[in-house]
C-alpha atoms as a PDB file:
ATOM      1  CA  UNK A   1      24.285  56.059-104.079  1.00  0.00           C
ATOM      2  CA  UNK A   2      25.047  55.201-100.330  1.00  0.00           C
ATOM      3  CA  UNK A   3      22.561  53.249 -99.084  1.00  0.00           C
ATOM      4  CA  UNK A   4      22.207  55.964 -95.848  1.00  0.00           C
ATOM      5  CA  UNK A   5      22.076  58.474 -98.323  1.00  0.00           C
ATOM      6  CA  UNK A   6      19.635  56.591-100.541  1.00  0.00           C
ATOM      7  CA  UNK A   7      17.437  56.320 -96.956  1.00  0.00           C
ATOM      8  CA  UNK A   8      17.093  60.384 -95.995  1.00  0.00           C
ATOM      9  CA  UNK A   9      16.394  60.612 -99.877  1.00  0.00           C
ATOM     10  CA  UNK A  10      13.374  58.285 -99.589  1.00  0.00           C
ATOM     11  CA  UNK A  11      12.546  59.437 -96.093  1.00  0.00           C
ATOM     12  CA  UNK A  12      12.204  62.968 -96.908  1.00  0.00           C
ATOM     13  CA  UNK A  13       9.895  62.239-100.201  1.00  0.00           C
ATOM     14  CA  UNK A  14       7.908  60.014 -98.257  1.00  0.00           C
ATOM     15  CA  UNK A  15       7.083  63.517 -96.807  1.00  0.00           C
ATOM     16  CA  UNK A  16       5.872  65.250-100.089  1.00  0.00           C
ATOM     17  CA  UNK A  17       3.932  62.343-100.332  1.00  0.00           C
ATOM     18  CA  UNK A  18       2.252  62.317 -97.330  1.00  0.00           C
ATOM     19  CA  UNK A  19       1.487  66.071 -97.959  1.00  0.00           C
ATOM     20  CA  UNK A  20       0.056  65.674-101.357  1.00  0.00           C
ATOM     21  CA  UNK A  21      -2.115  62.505 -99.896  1.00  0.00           C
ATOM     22  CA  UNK A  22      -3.899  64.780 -97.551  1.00  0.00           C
ATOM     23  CA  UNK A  23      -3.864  67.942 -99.433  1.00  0.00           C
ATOM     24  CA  UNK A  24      -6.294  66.040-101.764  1.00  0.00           C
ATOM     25  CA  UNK A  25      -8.303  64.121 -99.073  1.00  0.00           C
ATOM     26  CA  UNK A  26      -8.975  67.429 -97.619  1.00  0.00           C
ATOM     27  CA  UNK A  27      -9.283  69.975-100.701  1.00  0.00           C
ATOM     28  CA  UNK A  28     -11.097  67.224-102.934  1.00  0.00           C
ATOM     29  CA  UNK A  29     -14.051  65.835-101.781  1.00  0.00           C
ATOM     30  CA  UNK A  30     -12.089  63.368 -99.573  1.00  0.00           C
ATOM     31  CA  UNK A  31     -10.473  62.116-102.745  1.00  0.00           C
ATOM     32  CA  UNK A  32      -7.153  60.267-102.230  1.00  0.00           C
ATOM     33  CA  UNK A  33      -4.977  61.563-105.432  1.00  0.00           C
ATOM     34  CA  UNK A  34      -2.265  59.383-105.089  1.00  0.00           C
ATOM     35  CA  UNK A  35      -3.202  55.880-106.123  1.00  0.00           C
ATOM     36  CA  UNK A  36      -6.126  54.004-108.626  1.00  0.00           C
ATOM     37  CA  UNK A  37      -7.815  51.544-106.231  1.00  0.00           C
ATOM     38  CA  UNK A  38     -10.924  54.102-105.073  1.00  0.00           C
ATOM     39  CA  UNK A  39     -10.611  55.484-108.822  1.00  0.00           C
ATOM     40  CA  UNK A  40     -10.731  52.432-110.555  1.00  0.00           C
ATOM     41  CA  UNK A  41     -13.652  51.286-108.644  1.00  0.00           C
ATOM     42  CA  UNK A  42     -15.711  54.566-109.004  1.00  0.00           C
ATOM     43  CA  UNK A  43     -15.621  53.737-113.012  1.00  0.00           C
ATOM     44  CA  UNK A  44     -16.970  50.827-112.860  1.00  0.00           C
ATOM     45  CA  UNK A  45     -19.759  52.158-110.235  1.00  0.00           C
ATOM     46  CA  UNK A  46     -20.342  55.122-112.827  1.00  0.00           C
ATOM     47  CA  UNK A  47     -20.477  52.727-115.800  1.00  0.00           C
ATOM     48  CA  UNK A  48     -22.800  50.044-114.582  1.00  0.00           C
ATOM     49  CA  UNK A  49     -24.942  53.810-113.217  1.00  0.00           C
ATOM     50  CA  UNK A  50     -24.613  55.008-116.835  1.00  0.00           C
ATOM     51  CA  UNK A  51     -23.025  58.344-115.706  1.00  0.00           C
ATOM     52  CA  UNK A  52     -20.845  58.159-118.842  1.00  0.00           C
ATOM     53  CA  UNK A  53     -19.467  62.317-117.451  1.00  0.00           C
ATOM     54  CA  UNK A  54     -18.013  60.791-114.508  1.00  0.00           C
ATOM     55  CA  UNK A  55     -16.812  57.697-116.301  1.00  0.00           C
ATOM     56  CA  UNK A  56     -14.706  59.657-118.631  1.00  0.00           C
ATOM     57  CA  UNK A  57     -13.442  62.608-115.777  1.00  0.00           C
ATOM     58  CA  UNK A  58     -12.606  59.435-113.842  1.00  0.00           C
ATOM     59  CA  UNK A  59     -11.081  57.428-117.375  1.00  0.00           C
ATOM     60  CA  UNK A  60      -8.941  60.663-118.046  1.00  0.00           C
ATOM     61  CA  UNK A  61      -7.908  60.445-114.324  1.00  0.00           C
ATOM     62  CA  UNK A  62      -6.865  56.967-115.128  1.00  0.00           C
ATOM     63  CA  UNK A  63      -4.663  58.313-118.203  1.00  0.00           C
ATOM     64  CA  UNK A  64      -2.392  60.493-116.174  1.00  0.00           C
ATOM     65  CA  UNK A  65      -1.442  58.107-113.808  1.00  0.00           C
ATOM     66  CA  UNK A  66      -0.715  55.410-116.768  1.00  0.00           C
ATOM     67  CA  UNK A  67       0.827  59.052-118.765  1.00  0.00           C
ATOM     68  CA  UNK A  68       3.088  59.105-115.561  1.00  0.00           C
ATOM     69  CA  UNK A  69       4.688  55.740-115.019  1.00  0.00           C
ATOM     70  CA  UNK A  70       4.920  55.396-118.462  1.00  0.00           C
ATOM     71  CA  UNK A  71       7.177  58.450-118.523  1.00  0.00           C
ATOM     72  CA  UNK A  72       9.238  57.176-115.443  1.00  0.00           C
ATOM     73  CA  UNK A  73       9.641  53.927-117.044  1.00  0.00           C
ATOM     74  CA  UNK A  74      11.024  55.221-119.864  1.00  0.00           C
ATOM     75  CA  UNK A  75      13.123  57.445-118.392  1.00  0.00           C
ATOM     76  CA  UNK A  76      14.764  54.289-115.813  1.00  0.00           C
ATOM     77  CA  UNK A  77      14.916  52.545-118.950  1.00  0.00           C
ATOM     78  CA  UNK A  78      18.039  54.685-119.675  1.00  0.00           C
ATOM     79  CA  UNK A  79      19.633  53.782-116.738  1.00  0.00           C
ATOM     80  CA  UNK A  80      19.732  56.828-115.361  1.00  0.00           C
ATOM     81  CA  UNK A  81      18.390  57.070-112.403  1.00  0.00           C
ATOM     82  CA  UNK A  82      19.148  60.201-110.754  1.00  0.00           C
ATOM     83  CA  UNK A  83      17.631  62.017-114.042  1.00  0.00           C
ATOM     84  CA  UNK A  84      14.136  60.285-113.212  1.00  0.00           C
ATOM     85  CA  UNK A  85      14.782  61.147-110.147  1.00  0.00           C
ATOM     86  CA  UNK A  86      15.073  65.152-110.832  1.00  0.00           C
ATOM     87  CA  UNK A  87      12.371  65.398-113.201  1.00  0.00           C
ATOM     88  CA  UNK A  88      10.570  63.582-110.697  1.00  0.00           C
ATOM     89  CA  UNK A  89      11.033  66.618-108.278  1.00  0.00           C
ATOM     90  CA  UNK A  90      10.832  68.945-110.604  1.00  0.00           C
ATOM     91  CA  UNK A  91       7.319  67.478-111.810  1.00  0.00           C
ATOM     92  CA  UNK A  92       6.132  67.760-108.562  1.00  0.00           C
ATOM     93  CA  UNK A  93       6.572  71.425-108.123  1.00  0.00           C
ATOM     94  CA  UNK A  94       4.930  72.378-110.924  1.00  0.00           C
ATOM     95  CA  UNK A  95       2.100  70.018-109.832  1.00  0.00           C
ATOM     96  CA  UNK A  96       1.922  72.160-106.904  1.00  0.00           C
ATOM     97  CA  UNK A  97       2.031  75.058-108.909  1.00  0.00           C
ATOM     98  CA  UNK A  98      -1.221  74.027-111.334  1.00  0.00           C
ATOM     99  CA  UNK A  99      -3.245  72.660-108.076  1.00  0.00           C
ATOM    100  CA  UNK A 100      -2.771  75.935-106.252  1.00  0.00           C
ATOM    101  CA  UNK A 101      -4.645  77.448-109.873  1.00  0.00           C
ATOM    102  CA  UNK A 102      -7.491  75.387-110.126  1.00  0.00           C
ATOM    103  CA  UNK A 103     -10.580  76.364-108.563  1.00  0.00           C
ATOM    104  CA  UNK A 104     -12.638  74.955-105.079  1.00  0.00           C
ATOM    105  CA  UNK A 105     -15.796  74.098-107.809  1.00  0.00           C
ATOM    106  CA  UNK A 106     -13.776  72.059-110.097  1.00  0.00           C
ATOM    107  CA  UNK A 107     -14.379  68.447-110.447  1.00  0.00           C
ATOM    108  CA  UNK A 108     -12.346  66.656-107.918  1.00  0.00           C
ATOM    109  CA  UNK A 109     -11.295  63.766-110.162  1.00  0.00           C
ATOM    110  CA  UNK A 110     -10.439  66.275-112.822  1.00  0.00           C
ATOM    111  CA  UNK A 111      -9.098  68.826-110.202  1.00  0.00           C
ATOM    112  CA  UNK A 112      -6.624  65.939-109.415  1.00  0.00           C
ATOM    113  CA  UNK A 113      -5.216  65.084-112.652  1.00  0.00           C
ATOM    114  CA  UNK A 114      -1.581  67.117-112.135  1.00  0.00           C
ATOM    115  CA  UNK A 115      -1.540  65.168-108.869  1.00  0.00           C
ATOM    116  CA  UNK A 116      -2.021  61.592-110.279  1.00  0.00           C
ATOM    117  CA  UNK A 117       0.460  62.204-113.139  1.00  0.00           C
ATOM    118  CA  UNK A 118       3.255  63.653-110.846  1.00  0.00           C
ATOM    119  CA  UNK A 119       2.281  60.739-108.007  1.00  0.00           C
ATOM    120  CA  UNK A 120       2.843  58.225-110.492  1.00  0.00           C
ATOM    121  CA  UNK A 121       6.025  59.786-111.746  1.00  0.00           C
ATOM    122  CA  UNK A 122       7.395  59.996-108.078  1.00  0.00           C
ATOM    123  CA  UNK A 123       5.908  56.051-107.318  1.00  0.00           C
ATOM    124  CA  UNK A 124       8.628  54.638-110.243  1.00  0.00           C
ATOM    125  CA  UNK A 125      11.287  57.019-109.480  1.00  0.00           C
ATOM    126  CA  UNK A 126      11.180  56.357-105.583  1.00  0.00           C
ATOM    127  CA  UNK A 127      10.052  53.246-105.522  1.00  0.00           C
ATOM    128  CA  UNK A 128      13.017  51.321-103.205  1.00  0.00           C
ATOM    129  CA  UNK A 129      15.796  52.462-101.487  1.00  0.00           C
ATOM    130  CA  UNK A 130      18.528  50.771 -99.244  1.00  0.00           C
ATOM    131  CA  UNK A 131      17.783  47.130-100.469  1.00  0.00           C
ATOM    132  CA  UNK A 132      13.255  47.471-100.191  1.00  0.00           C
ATOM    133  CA  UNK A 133      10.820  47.960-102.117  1.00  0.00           C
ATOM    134  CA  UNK A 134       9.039  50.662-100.413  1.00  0.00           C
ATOM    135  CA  UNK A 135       6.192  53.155-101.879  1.00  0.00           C
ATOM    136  CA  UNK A 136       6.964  56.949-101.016  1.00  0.00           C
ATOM    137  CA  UNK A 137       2.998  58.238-101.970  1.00  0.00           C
ATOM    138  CA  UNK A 138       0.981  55.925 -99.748  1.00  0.00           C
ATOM    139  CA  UNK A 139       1.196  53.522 -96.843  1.00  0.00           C
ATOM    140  CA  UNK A 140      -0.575  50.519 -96.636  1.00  0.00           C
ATOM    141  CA  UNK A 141       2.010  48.123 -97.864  1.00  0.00           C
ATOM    142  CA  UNK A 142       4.694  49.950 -95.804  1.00  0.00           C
ATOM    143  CA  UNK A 143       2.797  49.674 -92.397  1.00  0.00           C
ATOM    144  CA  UNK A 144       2.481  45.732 -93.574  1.00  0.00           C
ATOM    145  CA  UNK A 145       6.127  45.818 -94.045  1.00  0.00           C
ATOM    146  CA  UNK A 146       6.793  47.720 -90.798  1.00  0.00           C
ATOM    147  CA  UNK A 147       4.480  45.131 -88.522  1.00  0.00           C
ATOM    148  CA  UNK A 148       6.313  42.127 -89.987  1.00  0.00           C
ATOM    149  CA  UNK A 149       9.830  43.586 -89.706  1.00  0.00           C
ATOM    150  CA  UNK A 150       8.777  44.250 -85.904  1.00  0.00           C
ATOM    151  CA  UNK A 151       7.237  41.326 -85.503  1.00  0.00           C
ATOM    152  CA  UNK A 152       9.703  39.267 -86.852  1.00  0.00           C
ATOM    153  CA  UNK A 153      12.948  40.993 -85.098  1.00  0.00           C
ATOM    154  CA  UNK A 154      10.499  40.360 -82.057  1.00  0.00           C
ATOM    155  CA  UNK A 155      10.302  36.655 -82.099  1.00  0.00           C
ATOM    156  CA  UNK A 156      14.187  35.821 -84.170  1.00  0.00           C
ATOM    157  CA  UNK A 157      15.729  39.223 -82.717  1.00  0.00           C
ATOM    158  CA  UNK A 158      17.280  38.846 -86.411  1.00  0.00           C
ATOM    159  CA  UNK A 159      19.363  42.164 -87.256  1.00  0.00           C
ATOM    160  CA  UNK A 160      18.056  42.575 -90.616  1.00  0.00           C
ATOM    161  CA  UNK A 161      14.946  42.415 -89.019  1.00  0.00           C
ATOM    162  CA  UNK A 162      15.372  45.303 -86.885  1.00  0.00           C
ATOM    163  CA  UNK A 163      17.149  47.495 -89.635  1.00  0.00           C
ATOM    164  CA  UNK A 164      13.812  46.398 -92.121  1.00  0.00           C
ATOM    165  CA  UNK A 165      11.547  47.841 -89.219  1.00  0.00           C
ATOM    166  CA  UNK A 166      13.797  50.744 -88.553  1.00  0.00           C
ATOM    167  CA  UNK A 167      13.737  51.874 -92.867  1.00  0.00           C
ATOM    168  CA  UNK A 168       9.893  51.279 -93.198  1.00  0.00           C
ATOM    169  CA  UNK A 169       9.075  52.833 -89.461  1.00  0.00           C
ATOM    170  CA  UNK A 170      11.250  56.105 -90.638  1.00  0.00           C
ATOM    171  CA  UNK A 171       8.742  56.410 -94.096  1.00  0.00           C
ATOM    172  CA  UNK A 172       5.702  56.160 -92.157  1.00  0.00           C
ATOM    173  CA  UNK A 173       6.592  58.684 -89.622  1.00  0.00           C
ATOM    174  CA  UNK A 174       8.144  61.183 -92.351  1.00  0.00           C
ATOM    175  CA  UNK A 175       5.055  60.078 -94.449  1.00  0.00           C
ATOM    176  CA  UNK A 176       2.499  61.147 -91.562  1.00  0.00           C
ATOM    177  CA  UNK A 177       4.701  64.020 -90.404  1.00  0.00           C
ATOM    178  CA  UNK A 178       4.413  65.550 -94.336  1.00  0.00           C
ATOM    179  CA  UNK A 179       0.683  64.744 -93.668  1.00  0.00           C
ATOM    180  CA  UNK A 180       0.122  66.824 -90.499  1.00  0.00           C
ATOM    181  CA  UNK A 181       2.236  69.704 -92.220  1.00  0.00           C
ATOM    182  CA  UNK A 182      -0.204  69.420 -95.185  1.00  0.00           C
ATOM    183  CA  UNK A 183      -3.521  69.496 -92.819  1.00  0.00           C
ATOM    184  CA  UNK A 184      -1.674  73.106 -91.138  1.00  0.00           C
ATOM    185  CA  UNK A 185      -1.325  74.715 -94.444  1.00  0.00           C
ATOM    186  CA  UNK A 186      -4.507  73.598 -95.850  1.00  0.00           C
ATOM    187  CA  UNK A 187      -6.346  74.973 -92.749  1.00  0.00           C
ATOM    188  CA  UNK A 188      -4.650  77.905 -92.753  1.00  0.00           C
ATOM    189  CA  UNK A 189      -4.751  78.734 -96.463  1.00  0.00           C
ATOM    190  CA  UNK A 190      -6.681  76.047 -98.200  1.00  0.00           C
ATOM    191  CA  UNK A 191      -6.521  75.561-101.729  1.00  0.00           C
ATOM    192  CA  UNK A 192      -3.016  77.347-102.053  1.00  0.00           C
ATOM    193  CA  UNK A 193      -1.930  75.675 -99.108  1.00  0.00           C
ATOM    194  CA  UNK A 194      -0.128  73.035-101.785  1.00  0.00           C
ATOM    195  CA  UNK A 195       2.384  75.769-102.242  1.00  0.00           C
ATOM    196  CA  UNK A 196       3.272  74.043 -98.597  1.00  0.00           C
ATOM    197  CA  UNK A 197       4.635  71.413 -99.915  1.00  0.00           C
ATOM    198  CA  UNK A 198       7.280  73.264-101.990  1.00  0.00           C
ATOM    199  CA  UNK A 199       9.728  73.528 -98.745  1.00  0.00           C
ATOM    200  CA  UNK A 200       9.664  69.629 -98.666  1.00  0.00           C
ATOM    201  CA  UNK A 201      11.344  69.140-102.190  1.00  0.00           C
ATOM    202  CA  UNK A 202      14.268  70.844-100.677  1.00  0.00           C
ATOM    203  CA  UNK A 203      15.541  67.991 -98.389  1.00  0.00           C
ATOM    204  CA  UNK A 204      15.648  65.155-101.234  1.00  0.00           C
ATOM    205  CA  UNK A 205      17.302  67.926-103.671  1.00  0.00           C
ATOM    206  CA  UNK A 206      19.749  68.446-101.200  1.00  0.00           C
ATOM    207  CA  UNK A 207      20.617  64.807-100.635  1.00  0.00           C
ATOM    208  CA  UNK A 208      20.679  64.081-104.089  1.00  0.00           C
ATOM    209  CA  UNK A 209      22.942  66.292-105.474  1.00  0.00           C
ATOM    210  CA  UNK A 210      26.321  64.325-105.320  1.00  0.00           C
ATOM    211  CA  UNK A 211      29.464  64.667-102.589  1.00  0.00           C
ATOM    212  CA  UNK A 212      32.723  65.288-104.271  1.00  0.00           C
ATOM    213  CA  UNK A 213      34.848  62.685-102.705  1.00  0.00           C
ATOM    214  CA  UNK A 214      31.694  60.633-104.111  1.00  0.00           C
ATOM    215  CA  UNK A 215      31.849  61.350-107.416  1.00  0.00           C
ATOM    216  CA  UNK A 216      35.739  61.645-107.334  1.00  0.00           C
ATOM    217  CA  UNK A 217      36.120  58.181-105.851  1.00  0.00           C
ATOM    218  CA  UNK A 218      33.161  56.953-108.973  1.00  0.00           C
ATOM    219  CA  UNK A 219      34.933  54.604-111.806  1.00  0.00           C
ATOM    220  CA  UNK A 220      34.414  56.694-114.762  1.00  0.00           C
ATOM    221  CA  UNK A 221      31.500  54.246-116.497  1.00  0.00           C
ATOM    222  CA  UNK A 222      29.692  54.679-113.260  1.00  0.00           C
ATOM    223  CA  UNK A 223      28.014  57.267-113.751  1.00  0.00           C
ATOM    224  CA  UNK A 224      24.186  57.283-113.214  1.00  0.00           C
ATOM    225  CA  UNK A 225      23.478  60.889-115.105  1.00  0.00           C
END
């Protein structure tokens, strides 16, 4: 794929990922559904408290999000990337489409589990773009990426330095932007305010699908489907 190409693709799932982020922060308990550091922590607090319920809600938590990059690694195993990337999508909507079913009293942890599988899924299948490694579902390493690039291109005025700042400054802002339009619909509609985040999968499908001179100009081994 063309690396600019490859960069509004990652840009505009950085999005979805901001919007699922907050949709659980906010929904949840304050529960971030999107990575394992809080989660993996919270086991060992319920363990050593011997609140075995929690430990396994939070254990089973633990198996989606292995379930999920398991999945994605075996499907970029095949060397097919765009096909990872699809299902990828397409296991995101109907994430949105069991968290929008599952009721305010429900466990959060367990309320969360479509979430961490389909986060984990995305994490493998947008996991660099454009020559970086860059995460798509949350931001800390990105903002570390972002300050270096900017402080680097600062002091050496270095061009790659400016276009590193530049990729990892675009999927923060499209990161935080998904985020904002995630705190509107939840406030407005709440739990069913995930179905917000189905207009944001549109983007990325549309940049994925492939250009015709593209795929005409392809060597026929190239394929990635």
């Amino acid at each position: 794929m063309d690396p600019r190409q490859e960069t509004r693709v990652h840009h505009a799932m950085a999005a979805v990922g901001g919007f699922f982020g907050v949709y659980a922060l906010l929904t949840r308990g304050g529960t971030f559904g999107s990575s394992e550091t809080s989660n993996l922590l919270y086991l060992v607090v319920a363990g050593l408290d011997g609140t075995w319920g929690a430990a396994l809600v939070r254990l089973g938590g633990i198996v989606c999000y292995v379930a999920g990059i398991v999945l994605a690694v075996l499907f970029r195993r095949t060397g097919r990337m765009a096909r990872l990337r699809w299902s990828s999508m397409a296991i995101d909507l109907t994430a949105c489409v069991a968290l929008a079913l599952i009721p305010e009293e429900t466990d959060p942890i367990l309320a969360l589990y479509p979430m961490l599988f389909a986060t984990a899924v995305q994490w493998v299948a947008f996991s660099q773009a454009a020559g970086y490694n860059c995460a798509t579902i949350f931001s800390t390493n990105n903002l570390r990426q972002f300050t270096e690039g900017a402080a680097e291109y600062l002091f050496g005025r270095e061009a790659e330095q400016l276009r590193k700042l530049r990729f990892y400054g675009g999927t923060l802002l499209c990161f935080h932007l998904g985020a904002a339009w995630g705190w509107w619909c939840v406030r407005r509609w709440g739990i069913p305010g995930i179905y917000g985040c189905v207009p944001l999968l549109v983007p990325p499908a549309g940049f994925l699908i492939p250009k015709k001179g593209l795929a005409c100009a392809r060597p026929s081994g190239g394929r990635d489907w």
